[in-house]
N, C-alpha and C. Protein backbone atom coordinates (compact mmCIF):
# COMPACT_ATOMS: atom_id res chain seq x y z
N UNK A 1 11.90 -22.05 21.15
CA UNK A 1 13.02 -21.15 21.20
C UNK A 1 12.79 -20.01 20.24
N UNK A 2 13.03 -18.83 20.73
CA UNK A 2 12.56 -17.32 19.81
C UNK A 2 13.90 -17.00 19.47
N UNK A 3 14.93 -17.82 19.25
CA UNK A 3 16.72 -16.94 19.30
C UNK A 3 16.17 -15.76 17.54
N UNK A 4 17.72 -15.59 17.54
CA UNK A 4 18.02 -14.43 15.90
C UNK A 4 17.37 -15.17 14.77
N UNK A 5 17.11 -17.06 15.10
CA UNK A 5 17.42 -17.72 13.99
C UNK A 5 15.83 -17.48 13.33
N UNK A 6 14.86 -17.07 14.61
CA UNK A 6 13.44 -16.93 13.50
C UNK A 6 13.54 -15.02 13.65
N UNK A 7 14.88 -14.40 13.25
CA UNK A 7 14.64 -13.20 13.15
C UNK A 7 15.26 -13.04 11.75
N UNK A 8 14.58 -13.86 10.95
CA UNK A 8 16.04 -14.19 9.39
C UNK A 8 15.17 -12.85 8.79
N UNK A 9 16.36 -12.19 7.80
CA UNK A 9 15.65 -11.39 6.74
C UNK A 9 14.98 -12.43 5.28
N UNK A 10 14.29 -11.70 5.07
CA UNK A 10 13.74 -12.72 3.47
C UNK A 10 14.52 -12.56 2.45
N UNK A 11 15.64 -11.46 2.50
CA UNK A 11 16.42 -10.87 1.78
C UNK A 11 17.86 -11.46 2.20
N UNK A 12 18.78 -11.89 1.90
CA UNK A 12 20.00 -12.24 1.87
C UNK A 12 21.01 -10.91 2.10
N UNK A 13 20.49 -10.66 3.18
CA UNK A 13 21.57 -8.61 3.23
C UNK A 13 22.97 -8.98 3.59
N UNK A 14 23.72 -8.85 2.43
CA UNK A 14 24.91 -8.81 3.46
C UNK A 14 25.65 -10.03 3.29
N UNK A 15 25.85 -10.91 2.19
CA UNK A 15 25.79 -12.17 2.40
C UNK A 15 26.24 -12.46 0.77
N UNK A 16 27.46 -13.00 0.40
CA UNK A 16 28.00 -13.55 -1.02
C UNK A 16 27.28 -14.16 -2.02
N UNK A 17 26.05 -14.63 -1.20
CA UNK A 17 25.26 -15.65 -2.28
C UNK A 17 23.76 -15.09 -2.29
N UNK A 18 23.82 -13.98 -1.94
CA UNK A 18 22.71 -13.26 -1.89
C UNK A 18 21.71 -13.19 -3.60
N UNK A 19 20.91 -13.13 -4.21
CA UNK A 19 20.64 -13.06 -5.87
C UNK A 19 21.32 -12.41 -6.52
N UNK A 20 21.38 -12.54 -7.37
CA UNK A 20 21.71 -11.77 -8.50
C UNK A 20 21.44 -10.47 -9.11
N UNK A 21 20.02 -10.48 -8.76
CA UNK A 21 19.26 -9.00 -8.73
C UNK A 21 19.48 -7.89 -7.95
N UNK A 22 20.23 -8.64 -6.75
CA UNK A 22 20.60 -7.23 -5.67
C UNK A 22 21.59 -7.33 -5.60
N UNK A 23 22.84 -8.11 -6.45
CA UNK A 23 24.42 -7.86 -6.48
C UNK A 23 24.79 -6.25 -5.98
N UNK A 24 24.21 -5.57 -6.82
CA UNK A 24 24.67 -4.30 -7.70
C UNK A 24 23.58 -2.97 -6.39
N UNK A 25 22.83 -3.48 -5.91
CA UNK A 25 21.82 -2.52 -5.17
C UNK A 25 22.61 -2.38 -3.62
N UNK A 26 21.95 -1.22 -3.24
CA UNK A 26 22.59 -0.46 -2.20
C UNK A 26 21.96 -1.47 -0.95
N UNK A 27 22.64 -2.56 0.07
CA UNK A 27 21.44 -3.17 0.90
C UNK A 27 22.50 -2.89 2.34
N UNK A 28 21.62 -2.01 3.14
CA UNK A 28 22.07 -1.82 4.73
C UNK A 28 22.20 -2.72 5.08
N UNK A 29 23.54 -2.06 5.78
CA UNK A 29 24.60 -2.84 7.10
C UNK A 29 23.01 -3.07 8.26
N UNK A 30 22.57 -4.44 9.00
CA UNK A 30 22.09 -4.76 9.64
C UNK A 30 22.54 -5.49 11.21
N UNK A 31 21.82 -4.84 12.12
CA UNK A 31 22.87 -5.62 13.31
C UNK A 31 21.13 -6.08 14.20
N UNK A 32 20.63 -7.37 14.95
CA UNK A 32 19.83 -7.36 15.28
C UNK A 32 20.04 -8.33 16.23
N UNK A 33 19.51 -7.90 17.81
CA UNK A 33 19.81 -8.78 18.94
C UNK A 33 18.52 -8.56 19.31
N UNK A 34 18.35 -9.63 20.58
CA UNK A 34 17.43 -10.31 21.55
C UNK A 34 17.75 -9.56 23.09
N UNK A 35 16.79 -9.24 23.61
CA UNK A 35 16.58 -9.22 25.20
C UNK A 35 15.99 -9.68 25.66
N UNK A 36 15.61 -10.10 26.93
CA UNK A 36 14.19 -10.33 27.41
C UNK A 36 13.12 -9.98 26.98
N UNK A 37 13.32 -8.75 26.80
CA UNK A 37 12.08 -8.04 26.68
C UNK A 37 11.15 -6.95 25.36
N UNK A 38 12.50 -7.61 24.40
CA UNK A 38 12.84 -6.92 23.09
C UNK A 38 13.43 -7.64 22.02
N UNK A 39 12.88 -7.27 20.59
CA UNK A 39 13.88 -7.86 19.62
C UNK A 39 14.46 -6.41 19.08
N UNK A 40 15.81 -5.71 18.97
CA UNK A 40 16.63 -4.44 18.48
C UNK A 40 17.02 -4.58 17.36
N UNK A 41 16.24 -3.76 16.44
CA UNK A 41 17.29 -3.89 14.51
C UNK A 41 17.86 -2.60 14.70
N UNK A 42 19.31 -2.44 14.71
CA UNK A 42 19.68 -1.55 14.21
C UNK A 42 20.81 -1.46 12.43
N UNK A 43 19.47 -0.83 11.52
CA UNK A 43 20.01 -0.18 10.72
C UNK A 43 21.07 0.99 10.12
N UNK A 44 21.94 0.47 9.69
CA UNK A 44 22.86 1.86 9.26
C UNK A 44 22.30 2.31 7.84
N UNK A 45 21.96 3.58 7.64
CA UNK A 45 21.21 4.58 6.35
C UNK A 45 22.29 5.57 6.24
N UNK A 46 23.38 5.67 6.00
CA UNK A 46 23.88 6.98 5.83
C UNK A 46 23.30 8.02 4.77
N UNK A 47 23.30 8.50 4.77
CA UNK A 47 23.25 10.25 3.75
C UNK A 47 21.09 10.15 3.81
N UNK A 48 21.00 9.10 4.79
CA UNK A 48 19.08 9.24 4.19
C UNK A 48 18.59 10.08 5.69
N UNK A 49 17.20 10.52 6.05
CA UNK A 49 16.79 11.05 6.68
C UNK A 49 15.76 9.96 7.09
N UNK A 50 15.04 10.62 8.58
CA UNK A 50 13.86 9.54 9.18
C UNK A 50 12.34 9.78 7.80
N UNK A 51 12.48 11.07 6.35
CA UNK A 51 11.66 11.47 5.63
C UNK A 51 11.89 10.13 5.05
N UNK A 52 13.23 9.53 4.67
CA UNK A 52 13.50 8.82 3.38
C UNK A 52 13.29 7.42 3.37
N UNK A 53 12.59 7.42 4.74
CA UNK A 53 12.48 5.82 5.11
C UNK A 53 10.70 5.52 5.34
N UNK A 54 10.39 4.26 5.10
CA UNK A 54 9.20 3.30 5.13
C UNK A 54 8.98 2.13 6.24
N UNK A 55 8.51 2.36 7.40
CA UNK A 55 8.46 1.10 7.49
C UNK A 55 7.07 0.64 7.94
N UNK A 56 6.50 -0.58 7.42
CA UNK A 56 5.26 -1.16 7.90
C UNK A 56 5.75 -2.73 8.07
N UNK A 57 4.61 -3.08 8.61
CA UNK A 57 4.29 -4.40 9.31
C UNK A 57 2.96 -5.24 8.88
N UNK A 58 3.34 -6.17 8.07
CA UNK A 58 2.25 -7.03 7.42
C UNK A 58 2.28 -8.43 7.50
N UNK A 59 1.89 -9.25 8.02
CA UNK A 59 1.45 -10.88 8.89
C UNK A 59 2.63 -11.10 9.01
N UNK A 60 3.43 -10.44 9.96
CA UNK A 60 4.64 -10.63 10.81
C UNK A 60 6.05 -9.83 9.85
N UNK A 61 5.73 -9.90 8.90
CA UNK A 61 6.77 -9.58 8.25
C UNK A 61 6.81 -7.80 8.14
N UNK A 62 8.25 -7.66 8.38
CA UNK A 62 8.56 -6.07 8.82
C UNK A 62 9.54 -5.29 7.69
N UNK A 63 8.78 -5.00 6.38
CA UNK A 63 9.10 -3.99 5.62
C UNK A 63 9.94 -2.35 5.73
N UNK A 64 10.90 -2.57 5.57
CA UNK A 64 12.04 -1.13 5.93
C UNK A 64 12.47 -1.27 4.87
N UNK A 65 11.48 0.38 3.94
CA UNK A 65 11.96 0.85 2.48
C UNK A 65 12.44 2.39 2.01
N UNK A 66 13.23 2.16 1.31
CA UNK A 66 13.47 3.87 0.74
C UNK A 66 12.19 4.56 0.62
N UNK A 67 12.10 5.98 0.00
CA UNK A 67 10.90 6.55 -0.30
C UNK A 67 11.28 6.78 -1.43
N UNK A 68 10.81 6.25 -2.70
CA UNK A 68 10.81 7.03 -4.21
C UNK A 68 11.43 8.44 -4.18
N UNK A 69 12.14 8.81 -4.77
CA UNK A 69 12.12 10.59 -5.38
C UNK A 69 11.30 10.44 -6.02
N UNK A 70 10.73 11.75 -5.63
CA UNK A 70 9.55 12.51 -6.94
C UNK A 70 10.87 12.57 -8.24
N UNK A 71 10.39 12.28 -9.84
CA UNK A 71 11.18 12.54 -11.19
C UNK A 71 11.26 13.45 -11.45
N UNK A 72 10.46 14.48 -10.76
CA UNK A 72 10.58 15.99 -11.33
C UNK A 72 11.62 16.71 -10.18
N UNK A 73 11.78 16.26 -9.00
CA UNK A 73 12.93 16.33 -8.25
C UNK A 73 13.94 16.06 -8.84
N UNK A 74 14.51 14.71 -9.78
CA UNK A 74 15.68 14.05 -10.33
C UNK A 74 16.06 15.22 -11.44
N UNK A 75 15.05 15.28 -11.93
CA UNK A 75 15.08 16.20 -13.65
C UNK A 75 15.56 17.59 -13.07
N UNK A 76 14.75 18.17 -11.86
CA UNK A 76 15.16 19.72 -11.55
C UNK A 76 16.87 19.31 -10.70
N UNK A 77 17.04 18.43 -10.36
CA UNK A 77 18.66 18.26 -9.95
C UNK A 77 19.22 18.29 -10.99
N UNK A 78 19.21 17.69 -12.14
CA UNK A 78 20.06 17.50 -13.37
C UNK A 78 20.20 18.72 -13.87
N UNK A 79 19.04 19.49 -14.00
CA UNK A 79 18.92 20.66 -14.40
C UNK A 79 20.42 21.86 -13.84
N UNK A 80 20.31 21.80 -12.10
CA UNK A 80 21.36 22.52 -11.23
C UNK A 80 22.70 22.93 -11.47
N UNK A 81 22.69 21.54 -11.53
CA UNK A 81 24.26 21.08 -11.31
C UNK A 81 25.07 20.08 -12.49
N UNK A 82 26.26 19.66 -12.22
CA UNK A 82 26.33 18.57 -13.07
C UNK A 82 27.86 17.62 -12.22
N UNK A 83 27.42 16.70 -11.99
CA UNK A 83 28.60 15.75 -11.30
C UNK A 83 29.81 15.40 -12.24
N UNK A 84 30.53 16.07 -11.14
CA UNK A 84 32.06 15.48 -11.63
C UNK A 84 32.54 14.36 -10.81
N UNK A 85 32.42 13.77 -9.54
CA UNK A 85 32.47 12.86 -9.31
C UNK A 85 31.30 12.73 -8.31
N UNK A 86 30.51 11.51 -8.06
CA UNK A 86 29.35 11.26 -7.71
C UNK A 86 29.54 9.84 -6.96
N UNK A 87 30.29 9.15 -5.91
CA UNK A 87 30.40 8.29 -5.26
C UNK A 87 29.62 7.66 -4.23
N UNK A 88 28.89 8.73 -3.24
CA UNK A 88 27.98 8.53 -2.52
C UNK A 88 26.50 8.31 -3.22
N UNK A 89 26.02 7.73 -3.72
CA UNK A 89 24.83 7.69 -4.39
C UNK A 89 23.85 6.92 -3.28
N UNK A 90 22.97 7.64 -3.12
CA UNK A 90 21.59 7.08 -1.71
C UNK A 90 20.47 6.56 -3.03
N UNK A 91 20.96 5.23 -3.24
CA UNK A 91 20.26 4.41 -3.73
C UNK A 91 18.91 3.81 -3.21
N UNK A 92 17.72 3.21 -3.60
CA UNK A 92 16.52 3.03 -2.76
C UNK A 92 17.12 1.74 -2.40
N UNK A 93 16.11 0.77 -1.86
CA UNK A 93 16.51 0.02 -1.06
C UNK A 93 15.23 -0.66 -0.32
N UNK A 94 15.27 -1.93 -0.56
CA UNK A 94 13.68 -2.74 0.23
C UNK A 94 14.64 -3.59 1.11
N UNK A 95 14.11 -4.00 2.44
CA UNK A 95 14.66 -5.06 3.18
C UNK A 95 13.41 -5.50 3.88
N UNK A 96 13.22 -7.13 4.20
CA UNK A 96 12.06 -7.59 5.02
C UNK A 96 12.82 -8.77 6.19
N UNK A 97 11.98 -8.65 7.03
CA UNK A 97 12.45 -9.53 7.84
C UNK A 97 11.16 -10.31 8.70
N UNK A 98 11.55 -11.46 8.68
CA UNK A 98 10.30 -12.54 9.20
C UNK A 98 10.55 -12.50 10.57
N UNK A 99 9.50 -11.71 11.65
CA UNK A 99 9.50 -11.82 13.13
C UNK A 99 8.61 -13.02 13.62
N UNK A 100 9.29 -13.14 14.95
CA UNK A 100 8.85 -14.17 15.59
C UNK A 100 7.60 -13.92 15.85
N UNK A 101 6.41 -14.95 16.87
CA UNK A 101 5.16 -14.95 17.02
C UNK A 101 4.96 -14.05 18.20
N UNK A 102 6.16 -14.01 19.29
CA UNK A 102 5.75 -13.37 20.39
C UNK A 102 5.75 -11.40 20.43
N UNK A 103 6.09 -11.06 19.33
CA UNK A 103 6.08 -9.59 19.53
C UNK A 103 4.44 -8.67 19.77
N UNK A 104 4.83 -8.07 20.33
CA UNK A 104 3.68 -6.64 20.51
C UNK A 104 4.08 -5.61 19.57
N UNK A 105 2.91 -6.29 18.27
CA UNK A 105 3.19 -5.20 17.13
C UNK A 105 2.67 -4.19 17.46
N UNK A 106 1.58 -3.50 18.40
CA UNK A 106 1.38 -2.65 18.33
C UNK A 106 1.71 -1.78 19.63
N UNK A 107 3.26 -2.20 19.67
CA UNK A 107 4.15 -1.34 20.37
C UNK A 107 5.43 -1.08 20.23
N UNK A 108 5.50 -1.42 18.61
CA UNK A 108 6.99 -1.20 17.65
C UNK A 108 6.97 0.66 17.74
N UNK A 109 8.33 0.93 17.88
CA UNK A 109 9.00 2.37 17.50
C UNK A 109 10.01 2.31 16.72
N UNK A 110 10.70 3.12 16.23
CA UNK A 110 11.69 2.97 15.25
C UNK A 110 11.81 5.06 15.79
N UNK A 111 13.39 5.07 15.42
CA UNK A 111 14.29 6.11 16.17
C UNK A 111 15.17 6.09 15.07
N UNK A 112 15.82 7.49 14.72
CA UNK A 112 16.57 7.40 13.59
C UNK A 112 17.62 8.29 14.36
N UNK A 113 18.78 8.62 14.53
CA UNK A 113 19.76 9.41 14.67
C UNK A 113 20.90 8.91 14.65
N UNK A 114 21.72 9.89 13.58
CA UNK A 114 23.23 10.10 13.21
C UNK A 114 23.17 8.98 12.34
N UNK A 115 22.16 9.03 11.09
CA UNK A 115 22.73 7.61 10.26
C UNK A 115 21.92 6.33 10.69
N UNK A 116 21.49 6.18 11.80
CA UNK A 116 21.13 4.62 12.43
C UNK A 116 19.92 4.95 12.76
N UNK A 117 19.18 3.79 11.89
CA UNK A 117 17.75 3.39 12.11
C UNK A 117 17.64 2.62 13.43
N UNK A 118 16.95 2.58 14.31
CA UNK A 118 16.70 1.60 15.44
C UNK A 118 15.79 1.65 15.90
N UNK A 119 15.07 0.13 15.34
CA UNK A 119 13.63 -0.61 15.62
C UNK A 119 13.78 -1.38 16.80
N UNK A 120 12.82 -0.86 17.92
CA UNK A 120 12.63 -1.99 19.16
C UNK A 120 11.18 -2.31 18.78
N UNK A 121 11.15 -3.56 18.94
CA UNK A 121 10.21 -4.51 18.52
C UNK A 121 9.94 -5.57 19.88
N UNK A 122 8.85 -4.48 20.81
CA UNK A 122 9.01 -5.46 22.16
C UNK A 122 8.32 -6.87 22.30
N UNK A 123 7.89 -7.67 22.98
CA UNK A 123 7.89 -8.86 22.98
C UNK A 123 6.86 -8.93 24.05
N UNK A 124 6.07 -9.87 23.59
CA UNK A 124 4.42 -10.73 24.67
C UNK A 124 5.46 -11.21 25.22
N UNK A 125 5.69 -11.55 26.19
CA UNK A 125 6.30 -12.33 27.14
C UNK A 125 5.59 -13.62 27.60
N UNK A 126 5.99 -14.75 27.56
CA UNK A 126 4.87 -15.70 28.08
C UNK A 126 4.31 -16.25 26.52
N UNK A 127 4.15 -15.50 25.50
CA UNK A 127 3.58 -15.97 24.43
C UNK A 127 4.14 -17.25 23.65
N UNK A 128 3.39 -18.43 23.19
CA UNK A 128 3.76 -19.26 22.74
C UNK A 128 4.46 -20.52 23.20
N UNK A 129 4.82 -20.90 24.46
CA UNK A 129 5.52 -21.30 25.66
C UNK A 129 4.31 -21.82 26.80
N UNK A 130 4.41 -22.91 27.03
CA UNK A 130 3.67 -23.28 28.45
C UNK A 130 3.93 -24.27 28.70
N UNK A 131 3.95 -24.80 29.87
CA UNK A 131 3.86 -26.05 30.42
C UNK A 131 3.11 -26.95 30.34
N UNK A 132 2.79 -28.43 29.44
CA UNK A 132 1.88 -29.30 29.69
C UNK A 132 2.11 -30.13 30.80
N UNK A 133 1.04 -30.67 31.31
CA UNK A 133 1.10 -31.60 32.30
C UNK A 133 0.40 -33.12 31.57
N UNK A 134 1.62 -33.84 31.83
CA UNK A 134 1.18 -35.44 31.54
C UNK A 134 -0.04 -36.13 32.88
N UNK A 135 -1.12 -36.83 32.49
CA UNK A 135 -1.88 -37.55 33.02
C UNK A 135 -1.57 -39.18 32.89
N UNK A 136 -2.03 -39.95 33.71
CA UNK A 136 -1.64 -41.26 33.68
C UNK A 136 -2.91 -41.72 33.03
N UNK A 137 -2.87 -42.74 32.35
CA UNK A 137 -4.46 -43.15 31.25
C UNK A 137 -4.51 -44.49 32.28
């Protein structure tokens, strides 16, 4: 069976008992379903761009990360301006997620518009699944 349940993140996104270390960190709203013929992550990123995002793929596991600011970017902002109130803060942000065996990694896309990341992650079909046949001894 390939259901959501081997589509877990390694990360606790979203979730009360998540560590301690990412209480306080910015971690995207995640929504991720099954088709036939597809596994769909759609990410919500508000205030980030398709520039501000990372994603790679390493022995199944599917890395979607912020991009560092350059410090001399941070320092020449401080320099500008100065916040009087500052609520929206586009914090970085790592998320991983453990994919199943049947995907065609090397026919992942990822699409960014209005805010929403969306990874189709299509699927070998047939992969991992077959029929044995019993013999009489």
């Amino acid at each position: 069976m390939y259901g959501l349940s081997l589509f877990d993140p390694l990360f606790e996104n979203g979730c009360s008992n998540r560590p301690a270390y990412r209480a306080n960190s910015f971690v995207p709203k995640v929504d991720a379903k099954e088709t036939k013929n597809a596994y769909i992550l759609d990410m919500d990123l508000p205030g980030f761009t398709e520039n501000d995002i990372e994603i790679d793929l390493k022995d199944s596991i599917l890395r979607i990360a912020s991009k560092e600011k350059d410090a001399d970017k941070k320092a020449e902002e401080k320099e500008e301006f100065q916040w009087l109130i500052h609520e929206r803060k586009n914090e970085s942000f790592e998320s991983r997620f453990s994919l199943p065996q049947d995907i065609d990694a090397e026919s992942i896309n990822a699409v960014f518009k209005n805010g929403v990341l969306t990874i189709t992650i299509p699927r070998k079909l047939g992969v991992g699944s077959r029929k044995i046949n019993i013999s009489a001894a």
